[in-house]
C-alpha atoms as a PDB file:
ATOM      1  CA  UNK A   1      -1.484  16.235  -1.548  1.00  0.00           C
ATOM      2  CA  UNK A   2       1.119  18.893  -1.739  1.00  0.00           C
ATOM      3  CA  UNK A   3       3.894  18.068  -3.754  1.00  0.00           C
ATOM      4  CA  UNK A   4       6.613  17.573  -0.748  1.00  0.00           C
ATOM      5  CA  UNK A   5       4.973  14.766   0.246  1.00  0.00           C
ATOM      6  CA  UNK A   6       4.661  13.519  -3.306  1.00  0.00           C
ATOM      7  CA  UNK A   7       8.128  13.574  -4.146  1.00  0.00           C
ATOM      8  CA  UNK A   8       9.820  11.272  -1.577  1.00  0.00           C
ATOM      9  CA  UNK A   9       6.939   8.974  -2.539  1.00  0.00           C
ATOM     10  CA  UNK A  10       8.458   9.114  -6.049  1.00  0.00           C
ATOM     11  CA  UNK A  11      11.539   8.830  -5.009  1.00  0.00           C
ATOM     12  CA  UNK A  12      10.991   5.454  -3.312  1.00  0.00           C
ATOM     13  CA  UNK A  13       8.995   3.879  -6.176  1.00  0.00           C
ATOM     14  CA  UNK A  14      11.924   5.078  -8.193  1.00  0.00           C
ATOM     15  CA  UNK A  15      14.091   3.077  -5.852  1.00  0.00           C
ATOM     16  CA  UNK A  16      12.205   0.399  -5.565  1.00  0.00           C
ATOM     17  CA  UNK A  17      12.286   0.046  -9.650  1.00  0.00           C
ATOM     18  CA  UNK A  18      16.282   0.164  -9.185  1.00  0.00           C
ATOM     19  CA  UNK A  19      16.181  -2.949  -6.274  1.00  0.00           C
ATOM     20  CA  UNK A  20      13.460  -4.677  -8.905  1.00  0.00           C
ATOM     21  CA  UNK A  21      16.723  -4.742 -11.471  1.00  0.00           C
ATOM     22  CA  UNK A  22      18.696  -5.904  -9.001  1.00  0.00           C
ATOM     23  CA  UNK A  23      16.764  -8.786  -7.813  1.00  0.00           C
ATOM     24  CA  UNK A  24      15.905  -9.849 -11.042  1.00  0.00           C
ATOM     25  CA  UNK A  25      19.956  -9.766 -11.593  1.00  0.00           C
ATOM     26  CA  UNK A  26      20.745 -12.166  -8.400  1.00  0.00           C
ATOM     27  CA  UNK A  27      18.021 -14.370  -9.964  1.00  0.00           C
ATOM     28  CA  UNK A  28      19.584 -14.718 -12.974  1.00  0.00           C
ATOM     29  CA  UNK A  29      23.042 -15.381 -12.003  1.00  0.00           C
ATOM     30  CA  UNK A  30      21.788 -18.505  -9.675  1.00  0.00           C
ATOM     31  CA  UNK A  31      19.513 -19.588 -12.187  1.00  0.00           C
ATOM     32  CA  UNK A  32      16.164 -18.774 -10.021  1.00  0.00           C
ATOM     33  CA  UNK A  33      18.074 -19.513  -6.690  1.00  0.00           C
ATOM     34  CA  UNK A  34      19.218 -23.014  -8.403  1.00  0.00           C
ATOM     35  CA  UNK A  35      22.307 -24.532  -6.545  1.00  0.00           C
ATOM     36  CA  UNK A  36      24.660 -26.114  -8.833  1.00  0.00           C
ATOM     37  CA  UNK A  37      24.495 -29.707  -9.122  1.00  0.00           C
ATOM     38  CA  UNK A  38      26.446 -31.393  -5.964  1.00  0.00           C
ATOM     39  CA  UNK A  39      26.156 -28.317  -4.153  1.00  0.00           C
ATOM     40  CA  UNK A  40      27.650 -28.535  -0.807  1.00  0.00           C
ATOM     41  CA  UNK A  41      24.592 -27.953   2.671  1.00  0.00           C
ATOM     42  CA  UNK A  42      26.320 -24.347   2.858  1.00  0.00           C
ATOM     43  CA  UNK A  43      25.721 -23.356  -0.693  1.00  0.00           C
ATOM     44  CA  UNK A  44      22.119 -24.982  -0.657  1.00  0.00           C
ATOM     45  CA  UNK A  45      21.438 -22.894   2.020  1.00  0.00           C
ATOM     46  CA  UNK A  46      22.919 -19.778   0.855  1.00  0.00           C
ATOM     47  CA  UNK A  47      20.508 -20.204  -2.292  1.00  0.00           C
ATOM     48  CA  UNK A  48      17.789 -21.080  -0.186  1.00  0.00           C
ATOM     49  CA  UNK A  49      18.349 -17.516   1.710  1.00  0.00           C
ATOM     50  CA  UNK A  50      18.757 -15.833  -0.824  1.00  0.00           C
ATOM     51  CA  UNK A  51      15.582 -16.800  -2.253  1.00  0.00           C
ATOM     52  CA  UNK A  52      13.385 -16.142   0.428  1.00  0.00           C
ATOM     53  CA  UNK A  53      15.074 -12.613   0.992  1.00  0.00           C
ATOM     54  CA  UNK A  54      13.996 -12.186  -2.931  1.00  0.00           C
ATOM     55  CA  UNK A  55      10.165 -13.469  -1.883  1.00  0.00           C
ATOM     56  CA  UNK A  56      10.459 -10.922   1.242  1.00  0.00           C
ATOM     57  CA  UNK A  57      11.450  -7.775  -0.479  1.00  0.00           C
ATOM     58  CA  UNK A  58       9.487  -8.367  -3.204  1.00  0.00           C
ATOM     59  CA  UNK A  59       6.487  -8.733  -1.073  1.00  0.00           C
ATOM     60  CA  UNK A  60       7.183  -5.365   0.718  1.00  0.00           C
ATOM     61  CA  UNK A  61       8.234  -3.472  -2.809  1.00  0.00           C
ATOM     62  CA  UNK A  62       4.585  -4.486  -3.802  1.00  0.00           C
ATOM     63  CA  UNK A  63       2.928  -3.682  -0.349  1.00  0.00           C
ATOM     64  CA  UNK A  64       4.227  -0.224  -0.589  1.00  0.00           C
ATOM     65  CA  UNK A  65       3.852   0.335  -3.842  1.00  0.00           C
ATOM     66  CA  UNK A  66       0.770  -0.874  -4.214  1.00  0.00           C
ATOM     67  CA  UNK A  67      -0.545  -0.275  -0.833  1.00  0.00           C
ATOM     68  CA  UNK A  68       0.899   2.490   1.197  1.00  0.00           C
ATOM     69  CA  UNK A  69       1.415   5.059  -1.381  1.00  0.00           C
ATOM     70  CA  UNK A  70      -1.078   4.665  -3.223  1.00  0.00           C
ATOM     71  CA  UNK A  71      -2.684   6.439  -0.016  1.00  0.00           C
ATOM     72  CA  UNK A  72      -0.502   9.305  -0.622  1.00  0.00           C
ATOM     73  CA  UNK A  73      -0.277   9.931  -4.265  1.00  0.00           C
END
């Protein structure tokens, strides 16, 4: 593969390390998607949300990483 269509590949992975961090951050700070204790519905389901969209993205970080481009690298 030539390498312009190597290096937006890289790019991505690169970015996808970067959103990795980032989700592993918001995890952290809610204590795995944890509500406090006497958590109002809202805030339950605000944690809630926010934990699927973690399952989601993770789930297409490792698709394409481990999926798609490894077709093109």
């Amino acid at each position: 593969m030539a390498l312009q269509q190597r290096r937006p590949v890289a790019e991505m992975m690169r970015d996808h390390v970067e959103l990795g961090e980032l989700l592993d951050f918001m995890a952290d700070i809610t204590d795995e998607f944890t509500p406090p204790q006497g958590a109002c519905a809202t805030w339950r389901a605000l944690y809630a949300g926010c934990g699927q969209l973690d399952a989601d993205v993770r789930e297409h970080l490792h698709l394409e990483n481990n999926v798609l481009f490894r077709r093109f690298l």
